[in-house]
Protein backbone atom coordinates (compact mmCIF):
# COMPACT_ATOMS: atom_id res chain seq x y z
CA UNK A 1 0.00 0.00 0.00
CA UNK A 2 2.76 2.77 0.77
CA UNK A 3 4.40 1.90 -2.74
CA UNK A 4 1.25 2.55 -4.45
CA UNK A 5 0.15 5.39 -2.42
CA UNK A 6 3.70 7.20 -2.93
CA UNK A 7 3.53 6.50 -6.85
CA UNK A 8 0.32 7.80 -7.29
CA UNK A 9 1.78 11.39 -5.21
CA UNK A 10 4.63 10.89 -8.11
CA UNK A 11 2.24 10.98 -10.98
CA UNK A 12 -0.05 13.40 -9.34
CA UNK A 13 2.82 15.74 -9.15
CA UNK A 14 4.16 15.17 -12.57
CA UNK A 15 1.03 15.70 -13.82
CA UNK A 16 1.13 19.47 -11.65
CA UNK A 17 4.70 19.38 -13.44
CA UNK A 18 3.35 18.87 -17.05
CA UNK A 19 0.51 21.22 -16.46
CA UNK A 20 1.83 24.20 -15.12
CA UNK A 21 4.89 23.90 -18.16
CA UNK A 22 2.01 23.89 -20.71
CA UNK A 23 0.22 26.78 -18.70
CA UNK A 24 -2.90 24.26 -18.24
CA UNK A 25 -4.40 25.79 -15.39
CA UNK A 26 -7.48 23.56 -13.75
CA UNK A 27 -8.36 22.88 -10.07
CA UNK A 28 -6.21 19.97 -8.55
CA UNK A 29 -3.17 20.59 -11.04
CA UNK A 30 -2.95 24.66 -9.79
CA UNK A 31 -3.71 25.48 -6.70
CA UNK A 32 -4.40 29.33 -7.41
CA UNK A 33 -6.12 28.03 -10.63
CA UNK A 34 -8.07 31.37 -11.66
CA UNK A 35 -5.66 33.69 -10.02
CA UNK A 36 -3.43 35.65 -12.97
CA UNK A 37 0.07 34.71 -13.20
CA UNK A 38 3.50 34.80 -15.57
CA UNK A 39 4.77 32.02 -17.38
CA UNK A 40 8.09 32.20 -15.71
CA UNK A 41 6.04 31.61 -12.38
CA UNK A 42 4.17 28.43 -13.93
CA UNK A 43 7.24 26.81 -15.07
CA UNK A 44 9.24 27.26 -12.18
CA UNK A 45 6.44 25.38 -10.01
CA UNK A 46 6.18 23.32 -12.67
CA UNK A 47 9.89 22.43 -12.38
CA UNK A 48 9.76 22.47 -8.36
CA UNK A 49 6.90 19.91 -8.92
CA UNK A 50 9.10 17.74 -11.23
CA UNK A 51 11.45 17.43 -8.04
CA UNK A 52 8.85 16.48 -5.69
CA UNK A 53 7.81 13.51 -8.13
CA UNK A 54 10.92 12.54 -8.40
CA UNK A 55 11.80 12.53 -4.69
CA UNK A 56 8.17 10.53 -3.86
CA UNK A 57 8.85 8.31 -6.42
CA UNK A 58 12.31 7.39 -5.09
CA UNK A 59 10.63 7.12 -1.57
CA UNK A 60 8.65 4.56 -3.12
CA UNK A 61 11.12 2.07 -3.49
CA UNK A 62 13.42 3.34 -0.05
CA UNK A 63 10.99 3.34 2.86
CA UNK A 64 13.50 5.51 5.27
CA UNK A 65 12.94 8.27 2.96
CA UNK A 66 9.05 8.92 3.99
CA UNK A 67 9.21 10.55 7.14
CA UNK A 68 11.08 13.05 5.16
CA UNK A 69 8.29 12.95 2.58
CA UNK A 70 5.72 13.77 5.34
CA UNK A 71 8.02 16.51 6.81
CA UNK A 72 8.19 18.14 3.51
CA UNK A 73 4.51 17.60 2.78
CA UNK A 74 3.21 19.05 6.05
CA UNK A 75 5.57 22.19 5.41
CA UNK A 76 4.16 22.42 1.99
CA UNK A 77 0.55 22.49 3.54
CA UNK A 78 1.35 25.07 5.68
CA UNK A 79 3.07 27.18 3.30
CA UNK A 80 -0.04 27.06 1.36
CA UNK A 81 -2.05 27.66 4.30
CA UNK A 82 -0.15 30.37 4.97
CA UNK A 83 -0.26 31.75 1.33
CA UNK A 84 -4.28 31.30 0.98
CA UNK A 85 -4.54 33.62 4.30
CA UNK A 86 -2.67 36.54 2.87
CA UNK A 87 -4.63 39.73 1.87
CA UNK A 88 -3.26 39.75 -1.74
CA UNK A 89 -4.96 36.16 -2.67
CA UNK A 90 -8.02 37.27 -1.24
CA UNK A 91 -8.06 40.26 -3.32
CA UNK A 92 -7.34 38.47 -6.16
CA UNK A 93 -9.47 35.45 -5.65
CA UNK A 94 -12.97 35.92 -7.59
CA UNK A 95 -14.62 33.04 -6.59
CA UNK A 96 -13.49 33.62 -2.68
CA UNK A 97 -10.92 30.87 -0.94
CA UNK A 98 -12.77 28.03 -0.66
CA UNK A 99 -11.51 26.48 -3.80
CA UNK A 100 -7.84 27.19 -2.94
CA UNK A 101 -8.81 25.40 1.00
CA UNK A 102 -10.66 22.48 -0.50
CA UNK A 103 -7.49 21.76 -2.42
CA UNK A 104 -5.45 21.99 0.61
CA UNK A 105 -8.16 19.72 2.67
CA UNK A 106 -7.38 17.36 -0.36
CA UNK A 107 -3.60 17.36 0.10
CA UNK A 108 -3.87 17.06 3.07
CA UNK A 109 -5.83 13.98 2.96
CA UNK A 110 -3.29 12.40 0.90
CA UNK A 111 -0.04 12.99 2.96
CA UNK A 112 -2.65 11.68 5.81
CA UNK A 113 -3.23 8.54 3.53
CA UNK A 114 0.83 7.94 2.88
CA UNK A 115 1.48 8.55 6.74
CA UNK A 116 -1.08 5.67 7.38
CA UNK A 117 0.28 3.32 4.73
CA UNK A 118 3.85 3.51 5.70
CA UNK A 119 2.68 3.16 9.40
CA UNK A 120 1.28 -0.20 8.58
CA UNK A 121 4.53 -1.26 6.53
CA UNK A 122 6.30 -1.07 9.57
């Protein structure tokens, strides 16, 4: 279970990687989906996310390697917590933050889901 659960986080986030190089924004693959941004920005999350596929994906197959997986994920959330609570994405978000928190919720979720299977590999 914590192989597959880890390679599906890979090809989620290559998929975040391949969509934010091609500028495809949509819910789940951008967080800030319908809030403006450069190309520049894009690709560099899109090559940030290219690194986090790679590093679940090599967690996959090393099991000592997911505790730093879940440290890294949790910072990530909060991050992103912290980013959704600033004034300028609220001034910039048209359909308010709930989209942007559901996301997060959903992340969440997941890193909650890879802590539990590599609990029970154990």
């Amino acid at each position: 279970m914590r192989v597959w659960a880890l390679r599906i986080g890979a090809a989620y986030f290559f998929a975040v990687a391949v969509a934010h190089w091609i500028g495809f924004k949509a819910p789940g693959l951008f967080i800030y989906y319908n809030i403006p941004s450069n190309t520049y920005q894009d690709r560099g999350i899109g090559t940030l996310s290219l690194g986090w596929a790679i590093f679940i994906w090599v967690a996959s197959k090393h099991a000592e390697l997911v505790p730093a997986v879940l440290v890294a994920g949790a910072s990530a959330l909060a991050g992103f917590a912290l980013i959704t609570l600033t004034p300028e994405i609220a001034g910039l978000a048209p359909q308010g933050l709930m989209p942007y928190w559901t996301q997060l919720f959903f992340h969440a979720l997941y890193l909650g889901w890879v802590a539990w299977a590599w609990r029970q590999g154990k």
